[in-house]
C-alpha atoms as a PDB file:
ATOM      1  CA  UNK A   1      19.397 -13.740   5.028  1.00  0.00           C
ATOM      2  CA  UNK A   2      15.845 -13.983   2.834  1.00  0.00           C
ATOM      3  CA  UNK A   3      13.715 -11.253   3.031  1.00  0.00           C
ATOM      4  CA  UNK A   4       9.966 -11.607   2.147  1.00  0.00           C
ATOM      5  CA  UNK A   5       7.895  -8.891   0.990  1.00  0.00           C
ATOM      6  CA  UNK A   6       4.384  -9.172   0.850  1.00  0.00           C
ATOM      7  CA  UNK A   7       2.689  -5.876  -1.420  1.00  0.00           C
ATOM      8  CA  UNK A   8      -0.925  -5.915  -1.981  1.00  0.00           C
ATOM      9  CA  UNK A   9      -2.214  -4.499  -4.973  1.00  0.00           C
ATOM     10  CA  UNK A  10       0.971  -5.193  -6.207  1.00  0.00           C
ATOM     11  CA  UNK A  11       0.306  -5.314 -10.317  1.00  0.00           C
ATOM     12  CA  UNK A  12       0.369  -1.722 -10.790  1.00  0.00           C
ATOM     13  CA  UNK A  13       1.248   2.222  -9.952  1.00  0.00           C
ATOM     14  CA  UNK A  14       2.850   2.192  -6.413  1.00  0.00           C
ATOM     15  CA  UNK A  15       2.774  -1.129  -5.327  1.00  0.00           C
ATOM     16  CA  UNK A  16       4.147  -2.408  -8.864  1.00  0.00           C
ATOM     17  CA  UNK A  17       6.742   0.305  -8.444  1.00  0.00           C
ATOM     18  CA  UNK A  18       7.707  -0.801  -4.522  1.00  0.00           C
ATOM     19  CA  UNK A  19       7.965  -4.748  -5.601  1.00  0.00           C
ATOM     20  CA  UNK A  20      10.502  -3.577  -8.269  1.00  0.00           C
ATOM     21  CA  UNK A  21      12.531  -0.739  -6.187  1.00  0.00           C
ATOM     22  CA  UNK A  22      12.330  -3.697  -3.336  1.00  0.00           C
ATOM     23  CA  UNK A  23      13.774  -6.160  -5.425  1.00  0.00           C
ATOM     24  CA  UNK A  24      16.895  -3.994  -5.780  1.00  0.00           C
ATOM     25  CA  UNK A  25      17.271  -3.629  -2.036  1.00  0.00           C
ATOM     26  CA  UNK A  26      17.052  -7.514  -1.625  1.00  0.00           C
ATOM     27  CA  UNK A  27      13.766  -8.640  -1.084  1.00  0.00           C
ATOM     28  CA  UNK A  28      11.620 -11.289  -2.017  1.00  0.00           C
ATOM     29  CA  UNK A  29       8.206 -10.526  -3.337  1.00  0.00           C
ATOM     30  CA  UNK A  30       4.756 -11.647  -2.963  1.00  0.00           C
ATOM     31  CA  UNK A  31       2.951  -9.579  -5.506  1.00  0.00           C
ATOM     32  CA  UNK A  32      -0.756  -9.447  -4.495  1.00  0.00           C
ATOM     33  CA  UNK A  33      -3.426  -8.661  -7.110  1.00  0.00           C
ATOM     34  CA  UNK A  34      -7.071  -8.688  -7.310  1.00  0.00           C
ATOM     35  CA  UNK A  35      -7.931  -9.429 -10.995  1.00  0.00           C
ATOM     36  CA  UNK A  36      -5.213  -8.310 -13.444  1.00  0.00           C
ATOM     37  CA  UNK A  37      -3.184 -11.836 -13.230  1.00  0.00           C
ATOM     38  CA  UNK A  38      -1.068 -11.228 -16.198  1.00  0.00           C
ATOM     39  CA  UNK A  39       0.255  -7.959 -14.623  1.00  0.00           C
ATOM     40  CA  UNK A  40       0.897  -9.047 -11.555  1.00  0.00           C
ATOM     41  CA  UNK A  41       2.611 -11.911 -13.307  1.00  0.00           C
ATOM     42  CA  UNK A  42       4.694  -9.364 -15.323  1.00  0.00           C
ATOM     43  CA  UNK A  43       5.992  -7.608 -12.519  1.00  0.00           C
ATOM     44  CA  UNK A  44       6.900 -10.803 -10.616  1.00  0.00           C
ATOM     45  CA  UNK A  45       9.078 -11.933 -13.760  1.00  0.00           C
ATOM     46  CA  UNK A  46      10.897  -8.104 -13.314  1.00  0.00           C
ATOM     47  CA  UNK A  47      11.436  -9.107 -10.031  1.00  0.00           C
ATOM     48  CA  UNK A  48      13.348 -12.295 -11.220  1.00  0.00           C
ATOM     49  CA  UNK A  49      14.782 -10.631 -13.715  1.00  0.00           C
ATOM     50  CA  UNK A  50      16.790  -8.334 -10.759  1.00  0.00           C
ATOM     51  CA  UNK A  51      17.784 -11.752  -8.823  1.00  0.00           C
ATOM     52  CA  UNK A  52      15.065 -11.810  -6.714  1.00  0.00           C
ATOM     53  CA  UNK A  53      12.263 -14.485  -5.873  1.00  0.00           C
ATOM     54  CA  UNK A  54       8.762 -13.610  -6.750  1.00  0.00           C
ATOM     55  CA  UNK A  55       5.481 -14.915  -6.817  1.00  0.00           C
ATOM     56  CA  UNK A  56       1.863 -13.310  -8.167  1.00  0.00           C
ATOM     57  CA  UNK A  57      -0.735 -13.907  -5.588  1.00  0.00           C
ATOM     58  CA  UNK A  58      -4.312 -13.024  -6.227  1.00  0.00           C
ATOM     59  CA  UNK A  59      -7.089 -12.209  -3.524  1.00  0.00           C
ATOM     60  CA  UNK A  60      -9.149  -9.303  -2.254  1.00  0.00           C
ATOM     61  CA  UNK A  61      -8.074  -7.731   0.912  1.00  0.00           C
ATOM     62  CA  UNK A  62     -11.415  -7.219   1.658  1.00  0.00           C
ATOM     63  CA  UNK A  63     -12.433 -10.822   2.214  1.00  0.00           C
ATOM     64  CA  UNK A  64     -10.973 -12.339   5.004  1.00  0.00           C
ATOM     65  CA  UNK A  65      -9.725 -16.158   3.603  1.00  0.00           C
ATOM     66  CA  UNK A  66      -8.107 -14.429   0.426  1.00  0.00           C
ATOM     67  CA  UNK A  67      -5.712 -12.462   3.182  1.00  0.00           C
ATOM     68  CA  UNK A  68      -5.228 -15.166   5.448  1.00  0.00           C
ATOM     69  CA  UNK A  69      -4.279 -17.264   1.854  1.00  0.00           C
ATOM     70  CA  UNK A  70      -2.120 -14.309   0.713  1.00  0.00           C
ATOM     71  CA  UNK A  71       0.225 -14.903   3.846  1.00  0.00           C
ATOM     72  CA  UNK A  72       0.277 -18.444   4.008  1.00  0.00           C
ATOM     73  CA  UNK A  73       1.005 -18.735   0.318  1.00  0.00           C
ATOM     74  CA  UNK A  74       4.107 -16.017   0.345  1.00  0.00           C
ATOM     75  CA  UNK A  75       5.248 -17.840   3.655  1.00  0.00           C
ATOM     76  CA  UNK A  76       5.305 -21.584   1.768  1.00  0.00           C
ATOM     77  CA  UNK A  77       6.947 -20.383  -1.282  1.00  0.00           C
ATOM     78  CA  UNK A  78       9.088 -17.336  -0.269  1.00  0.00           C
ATOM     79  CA  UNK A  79       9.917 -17.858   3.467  1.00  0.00           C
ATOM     80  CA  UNK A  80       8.987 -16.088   6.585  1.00  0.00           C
ATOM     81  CA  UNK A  81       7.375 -12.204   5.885  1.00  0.00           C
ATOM     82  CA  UNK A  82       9.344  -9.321   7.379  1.00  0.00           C
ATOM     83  CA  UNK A  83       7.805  -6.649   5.583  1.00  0.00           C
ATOM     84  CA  UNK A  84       4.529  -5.759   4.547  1.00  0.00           C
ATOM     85  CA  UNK A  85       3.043  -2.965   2.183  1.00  0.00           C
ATOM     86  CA  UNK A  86      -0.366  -2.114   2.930  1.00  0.00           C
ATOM     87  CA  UNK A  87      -1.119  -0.295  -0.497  1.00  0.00           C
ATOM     88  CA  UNK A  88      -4.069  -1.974  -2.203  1.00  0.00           C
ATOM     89  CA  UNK A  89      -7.087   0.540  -2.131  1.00  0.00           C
ATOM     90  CA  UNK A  90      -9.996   1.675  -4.386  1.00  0.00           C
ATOM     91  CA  UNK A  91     -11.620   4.976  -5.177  1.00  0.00           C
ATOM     92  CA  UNK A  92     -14.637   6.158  -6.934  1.00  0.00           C
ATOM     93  CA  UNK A  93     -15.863   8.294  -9.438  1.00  0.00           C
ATOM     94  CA  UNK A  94     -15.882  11.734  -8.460  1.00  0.00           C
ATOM     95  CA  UNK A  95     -19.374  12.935  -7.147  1.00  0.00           C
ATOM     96  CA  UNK A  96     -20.525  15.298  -4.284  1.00  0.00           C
ATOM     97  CA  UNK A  97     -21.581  13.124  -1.385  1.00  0.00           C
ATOM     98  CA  UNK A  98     -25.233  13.827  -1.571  1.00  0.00           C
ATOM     99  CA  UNK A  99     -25.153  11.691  -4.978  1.00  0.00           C
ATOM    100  CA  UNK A 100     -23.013   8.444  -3.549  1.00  0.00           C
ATOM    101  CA  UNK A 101     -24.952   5.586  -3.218  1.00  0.00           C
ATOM    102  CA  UNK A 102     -24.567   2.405  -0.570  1.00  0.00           C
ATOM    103  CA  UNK A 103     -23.043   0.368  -3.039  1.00  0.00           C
ATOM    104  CA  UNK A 104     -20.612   2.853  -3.345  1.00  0.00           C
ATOM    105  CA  UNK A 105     -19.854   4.120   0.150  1.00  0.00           C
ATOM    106  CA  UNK A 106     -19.140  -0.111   0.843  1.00  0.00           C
ATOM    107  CA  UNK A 107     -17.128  -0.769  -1.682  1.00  0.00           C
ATOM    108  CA  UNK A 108     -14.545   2.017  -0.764  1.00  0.00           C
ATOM    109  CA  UNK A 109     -14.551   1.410   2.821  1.00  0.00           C
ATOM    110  CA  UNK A 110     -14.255  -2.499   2.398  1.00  0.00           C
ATOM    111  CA  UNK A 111     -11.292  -2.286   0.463  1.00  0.00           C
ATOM    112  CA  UNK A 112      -9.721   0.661   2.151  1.00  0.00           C
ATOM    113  CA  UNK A 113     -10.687  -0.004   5.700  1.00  0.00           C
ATOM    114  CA  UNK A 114     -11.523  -3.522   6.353  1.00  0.00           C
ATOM    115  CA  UNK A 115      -9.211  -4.582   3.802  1.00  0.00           C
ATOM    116  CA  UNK A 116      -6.508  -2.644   5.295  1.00  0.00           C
ATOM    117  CA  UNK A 117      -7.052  -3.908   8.974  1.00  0.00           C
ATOM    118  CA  UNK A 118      -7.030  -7.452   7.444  1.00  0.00           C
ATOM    119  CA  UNK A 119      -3.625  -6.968   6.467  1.00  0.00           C
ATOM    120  CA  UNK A 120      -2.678  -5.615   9.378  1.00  0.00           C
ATOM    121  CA  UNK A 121      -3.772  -7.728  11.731  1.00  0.00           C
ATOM    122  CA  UNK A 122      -2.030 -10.726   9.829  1.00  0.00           C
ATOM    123  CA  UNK A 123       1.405  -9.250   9.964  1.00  0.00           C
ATOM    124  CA  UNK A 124       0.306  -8.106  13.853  1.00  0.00           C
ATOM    125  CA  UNK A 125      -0.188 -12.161  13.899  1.00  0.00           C
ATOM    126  CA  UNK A 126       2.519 -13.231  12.249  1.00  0.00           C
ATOM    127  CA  UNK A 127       5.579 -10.606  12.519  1.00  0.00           C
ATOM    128  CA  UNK A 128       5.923 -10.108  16.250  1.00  0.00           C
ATOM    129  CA  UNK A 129       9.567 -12.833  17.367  1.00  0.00           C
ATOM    130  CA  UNK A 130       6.846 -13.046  20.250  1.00  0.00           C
ATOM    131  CA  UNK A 131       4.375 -14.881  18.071  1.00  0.00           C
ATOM    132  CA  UNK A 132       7.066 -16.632  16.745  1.00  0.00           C
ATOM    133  CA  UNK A 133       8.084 -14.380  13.674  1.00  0.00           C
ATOM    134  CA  UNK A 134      10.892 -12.595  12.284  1.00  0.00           C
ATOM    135  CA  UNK A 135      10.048  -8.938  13.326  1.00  0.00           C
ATOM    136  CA  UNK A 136      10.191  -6.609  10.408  1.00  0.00           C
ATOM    137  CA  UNK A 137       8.314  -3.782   9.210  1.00  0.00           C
ATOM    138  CA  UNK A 138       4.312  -2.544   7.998  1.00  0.00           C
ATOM    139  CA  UNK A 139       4.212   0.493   5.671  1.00  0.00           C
ATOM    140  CA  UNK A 140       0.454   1.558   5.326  1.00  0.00           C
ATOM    141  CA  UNK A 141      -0.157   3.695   1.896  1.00  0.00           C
ATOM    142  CA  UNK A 142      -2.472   6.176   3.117  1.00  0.00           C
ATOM    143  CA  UNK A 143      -3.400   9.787   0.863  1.00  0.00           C
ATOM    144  CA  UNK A 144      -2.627  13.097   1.358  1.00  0.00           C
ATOM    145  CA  UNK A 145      -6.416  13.360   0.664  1.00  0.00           C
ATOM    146  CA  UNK A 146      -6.557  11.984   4.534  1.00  0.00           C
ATOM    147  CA  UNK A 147      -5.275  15.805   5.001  1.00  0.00           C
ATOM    148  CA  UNK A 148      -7.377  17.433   2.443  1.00  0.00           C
ATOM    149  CA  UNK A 149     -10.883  15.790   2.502  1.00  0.00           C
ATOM    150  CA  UNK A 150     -11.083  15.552  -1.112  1.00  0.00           C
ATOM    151  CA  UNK A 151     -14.597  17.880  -1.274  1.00  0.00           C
ATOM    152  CA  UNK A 152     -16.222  17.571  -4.710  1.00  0.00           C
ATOM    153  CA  UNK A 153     -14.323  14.658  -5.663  1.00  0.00           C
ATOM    154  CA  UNK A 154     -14.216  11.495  -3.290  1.00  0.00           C
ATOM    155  CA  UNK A 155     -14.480  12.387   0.434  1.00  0.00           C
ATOM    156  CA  UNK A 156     -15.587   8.909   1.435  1.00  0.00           C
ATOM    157  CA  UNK A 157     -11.858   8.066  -0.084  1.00  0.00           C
ATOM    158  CA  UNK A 158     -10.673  10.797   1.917  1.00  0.00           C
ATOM    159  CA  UNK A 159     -12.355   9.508   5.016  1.00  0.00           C
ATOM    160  CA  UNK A 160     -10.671   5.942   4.629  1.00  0.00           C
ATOM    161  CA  UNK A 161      -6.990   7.219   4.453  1.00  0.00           C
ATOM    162  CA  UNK A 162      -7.921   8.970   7.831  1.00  0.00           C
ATOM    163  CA  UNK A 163      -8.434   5.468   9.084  1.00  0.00           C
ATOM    164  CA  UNK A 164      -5.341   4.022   7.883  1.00  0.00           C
ATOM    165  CA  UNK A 165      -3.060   6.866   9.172  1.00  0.00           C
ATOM    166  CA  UNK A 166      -5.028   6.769  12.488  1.00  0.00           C
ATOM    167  CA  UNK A 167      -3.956   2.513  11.864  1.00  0.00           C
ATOM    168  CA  UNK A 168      -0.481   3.253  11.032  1.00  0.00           C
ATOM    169  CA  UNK A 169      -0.431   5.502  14.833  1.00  0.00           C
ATOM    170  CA  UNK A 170      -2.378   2.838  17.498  1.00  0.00           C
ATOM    171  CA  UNK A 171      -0.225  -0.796  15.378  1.00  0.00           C
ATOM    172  CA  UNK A 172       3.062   1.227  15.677  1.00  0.00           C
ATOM    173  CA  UNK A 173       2.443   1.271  19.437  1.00  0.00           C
ATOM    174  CA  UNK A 174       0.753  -2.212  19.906  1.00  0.00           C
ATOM    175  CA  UNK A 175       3.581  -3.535  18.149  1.00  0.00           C
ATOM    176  CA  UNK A 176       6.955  -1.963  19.273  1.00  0.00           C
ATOM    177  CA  UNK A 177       9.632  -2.177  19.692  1.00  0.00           C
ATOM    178  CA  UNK A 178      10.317  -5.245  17.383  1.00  0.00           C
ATOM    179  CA  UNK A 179       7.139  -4.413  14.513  1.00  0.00           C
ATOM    180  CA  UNK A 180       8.151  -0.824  13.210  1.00  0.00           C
ATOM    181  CA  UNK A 181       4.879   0.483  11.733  1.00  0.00           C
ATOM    182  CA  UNK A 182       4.926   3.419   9.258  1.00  0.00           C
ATOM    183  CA  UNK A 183       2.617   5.507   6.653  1.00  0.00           C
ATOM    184  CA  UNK A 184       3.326   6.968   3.570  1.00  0.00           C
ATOM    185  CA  UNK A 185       0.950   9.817   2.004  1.00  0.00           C
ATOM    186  CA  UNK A 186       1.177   9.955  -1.531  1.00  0.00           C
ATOM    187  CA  UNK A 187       0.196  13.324  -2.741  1.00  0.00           C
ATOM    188  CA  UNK A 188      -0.647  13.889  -6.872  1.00  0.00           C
ATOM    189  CA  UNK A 189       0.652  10.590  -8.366  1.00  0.00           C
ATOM    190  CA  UNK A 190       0.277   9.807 -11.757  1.00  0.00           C
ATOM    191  CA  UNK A 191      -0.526   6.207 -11.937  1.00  0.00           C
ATOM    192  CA  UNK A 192      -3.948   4.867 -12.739  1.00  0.00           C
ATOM    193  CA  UNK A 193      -6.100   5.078  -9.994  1.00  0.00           C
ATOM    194  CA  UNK A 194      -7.253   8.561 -11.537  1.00  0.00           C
ATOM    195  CA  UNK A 195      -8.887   6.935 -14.508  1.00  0.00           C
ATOM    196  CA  UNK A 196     -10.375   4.435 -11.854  1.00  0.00           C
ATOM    197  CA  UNK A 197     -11.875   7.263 -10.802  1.00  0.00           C
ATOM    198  CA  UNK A 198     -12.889   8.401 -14.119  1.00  0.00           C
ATOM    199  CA  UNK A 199     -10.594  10.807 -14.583  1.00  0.00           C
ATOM    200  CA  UNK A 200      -7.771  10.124 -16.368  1.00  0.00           C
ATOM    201  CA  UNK A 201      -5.888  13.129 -16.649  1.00  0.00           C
ATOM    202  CA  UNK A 202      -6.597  14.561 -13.169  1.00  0.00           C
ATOM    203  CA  UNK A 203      -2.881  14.388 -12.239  1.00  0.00           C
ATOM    204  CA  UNK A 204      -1.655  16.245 -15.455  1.00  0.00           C
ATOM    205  CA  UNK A 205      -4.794  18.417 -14.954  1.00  0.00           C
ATOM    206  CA  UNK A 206      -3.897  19.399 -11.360  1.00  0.00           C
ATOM    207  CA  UNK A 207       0.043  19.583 -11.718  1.00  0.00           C
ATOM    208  CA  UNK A 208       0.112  22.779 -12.219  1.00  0.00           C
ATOM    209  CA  UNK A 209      -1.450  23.674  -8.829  1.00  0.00           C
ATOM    210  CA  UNK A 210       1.323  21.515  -6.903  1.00  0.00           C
ATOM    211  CA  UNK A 211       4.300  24.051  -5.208  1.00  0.00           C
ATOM    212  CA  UNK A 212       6.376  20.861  -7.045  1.00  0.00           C
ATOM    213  CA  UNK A 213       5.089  22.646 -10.180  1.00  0.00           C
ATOM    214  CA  UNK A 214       4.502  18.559 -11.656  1.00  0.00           C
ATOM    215  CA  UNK A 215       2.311  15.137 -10.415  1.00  0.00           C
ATOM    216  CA  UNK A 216       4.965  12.961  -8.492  1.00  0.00           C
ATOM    217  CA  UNK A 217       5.766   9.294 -10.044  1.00  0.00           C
ATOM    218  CA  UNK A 218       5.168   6.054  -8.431  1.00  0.00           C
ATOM    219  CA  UNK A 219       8.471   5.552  -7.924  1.00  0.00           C
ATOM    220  CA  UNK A 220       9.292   8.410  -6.279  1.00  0.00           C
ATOM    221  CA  UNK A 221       7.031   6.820  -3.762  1.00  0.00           C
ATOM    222  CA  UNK A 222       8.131   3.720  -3.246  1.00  0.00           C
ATOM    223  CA  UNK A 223      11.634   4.926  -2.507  1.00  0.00           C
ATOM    224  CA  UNK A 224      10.225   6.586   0.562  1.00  0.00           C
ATOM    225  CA  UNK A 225       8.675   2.621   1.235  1.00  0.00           C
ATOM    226  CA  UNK A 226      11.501   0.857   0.633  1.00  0.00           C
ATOM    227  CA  UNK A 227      13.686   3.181   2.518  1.00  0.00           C
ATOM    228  CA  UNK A 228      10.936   2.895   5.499  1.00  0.00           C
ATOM    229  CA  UNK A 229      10.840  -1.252   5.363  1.00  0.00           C
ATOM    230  CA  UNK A 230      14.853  -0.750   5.344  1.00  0.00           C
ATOM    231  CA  UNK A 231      17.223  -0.429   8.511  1.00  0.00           C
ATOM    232  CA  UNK A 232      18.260   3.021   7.488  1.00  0.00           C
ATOM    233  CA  UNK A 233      14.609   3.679   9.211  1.00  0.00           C
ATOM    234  CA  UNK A 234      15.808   1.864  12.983  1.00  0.00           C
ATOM    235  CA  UNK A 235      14.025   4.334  14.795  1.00  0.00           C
ATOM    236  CA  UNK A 236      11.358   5.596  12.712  1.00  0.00           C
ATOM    237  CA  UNK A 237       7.716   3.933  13.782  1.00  0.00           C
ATOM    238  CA  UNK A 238       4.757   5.639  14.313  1.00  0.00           C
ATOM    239  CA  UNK A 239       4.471   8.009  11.603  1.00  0.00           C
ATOM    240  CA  UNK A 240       3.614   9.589   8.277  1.00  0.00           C
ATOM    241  CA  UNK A 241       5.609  10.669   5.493  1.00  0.00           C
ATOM    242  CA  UNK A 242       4.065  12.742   2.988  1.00  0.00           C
ATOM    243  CA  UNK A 243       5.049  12.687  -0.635  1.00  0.00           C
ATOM    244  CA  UNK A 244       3.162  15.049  -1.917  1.00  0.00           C
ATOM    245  CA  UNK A 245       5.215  17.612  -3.909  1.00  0.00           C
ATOM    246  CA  UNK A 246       3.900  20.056  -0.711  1.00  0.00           C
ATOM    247  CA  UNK A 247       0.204  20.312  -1.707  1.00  0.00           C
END
């Protein structure tokens, strides 16, 4: 039977990792992106490349028709979506938050927040057998900054993580039994998002304050996903895993 995956912010770190580690497990891929076309478009032909369907799909979460696109378009080409990974999300450059500015403070939160409860709601509208879906599974990518507050750095980041695990908790519950609804918490990852946040080598920087002694990969990551979107996790909904080498 087809499985379809949709992964926003799918072109690179942990999403690019889950499309790929996905693809082994037997899905089908929407790869979402928001500007980098040729990498989403790179990881969609790795996807092939392991027998899988893919297809690159760009749009911002954050605006409403580009999600509503995102699931129409992976539907039409791929077949109904049983799994969704909630992972595209934005942080800022590191500043106390007496110095952020508006501008700032919405960006984050649209991407993080709104965009995340855009996704959700269309797999809420679209997964359910009641609504006439397959039934399936959401995996939110939260932060283990959600935990730690992130003081000195990016608290408003911090603060929008704490809204998608309090997401993962209230959507697991609206939508059980046949919707499982999950969180990861990715602890010190080295992917990109650091130099996003201009600073690039924040997660070889910090390693050595981990108790794992190193920074964590992205695919050690989306292993925990993909084994969360997978029937090995029946009767797990509801909650958080933290990979986070225990900081």
């Amino acid at each position: 039977m087809t499985k379809t995956l949709v992964v926003t912010g799918g072109s690179r770190g942990i999403g690019a990792a889950t499309c790929l580690l996905a693809a082994k497990d037997g899905w089908d891929v929407a790869v979402n992106f928001a500007s980098n076309a040729a990498a989403a478009e790179d990881v969609a032909e790795q996807v092939r490349a392991l027998g899988q369907q893919a297809v690159a799909i760009q749009g911002d979460v954050a605006r409403e028709p580009d999600v509503i696109a995102l699931f129409d378009q992976a539907e039409a080409q791929l077949g109904p979506v049983s799994g969704v990974v909630n992972n595209a999300g934005v942080v800022a450059p590191s500043i106390p938050v007496a110095e952020y500015d508006i501008a700032r403070m919405r960006k984050v939160f649209d991407t993080n927040v709104m965009g995340a409860f855009l996704v959700a709601r269309e797999a809420a509208r679209r997964l359910p057998p009641e609504r006439g879906g397959p039934g399936g599974a959401v995996v939110n990518v939260s932060s283990m900054a959600a935990r730690l507050g992130s003081p000195g750095e990016y608290v408003d980041y911090a603060a929008s993580k704490g809204a998608v695990d309090t997401l993962t908790v209230g959507l697991a519950k609206e939508l059980a039994p046949s919707v499982r609804v999950n969180g990861v918490r990715p602890g010190l990852i080295a992917t990109e998002i650091h130099a996003s946040g201009g600073q690039p080598d924040r997660a070889e920087r910090l390693a050595a304050g981990s108790p794992a002694g190193r920074a964590g990969e992205a695919e050690e990551v989306a292993a925990a996903i993909v084994w969360l979107l997978s029937d090995a996790a029946s009767y797990v909904t509801g909650t958080n895993i933290d990979v986070s080498g225990g900081r």
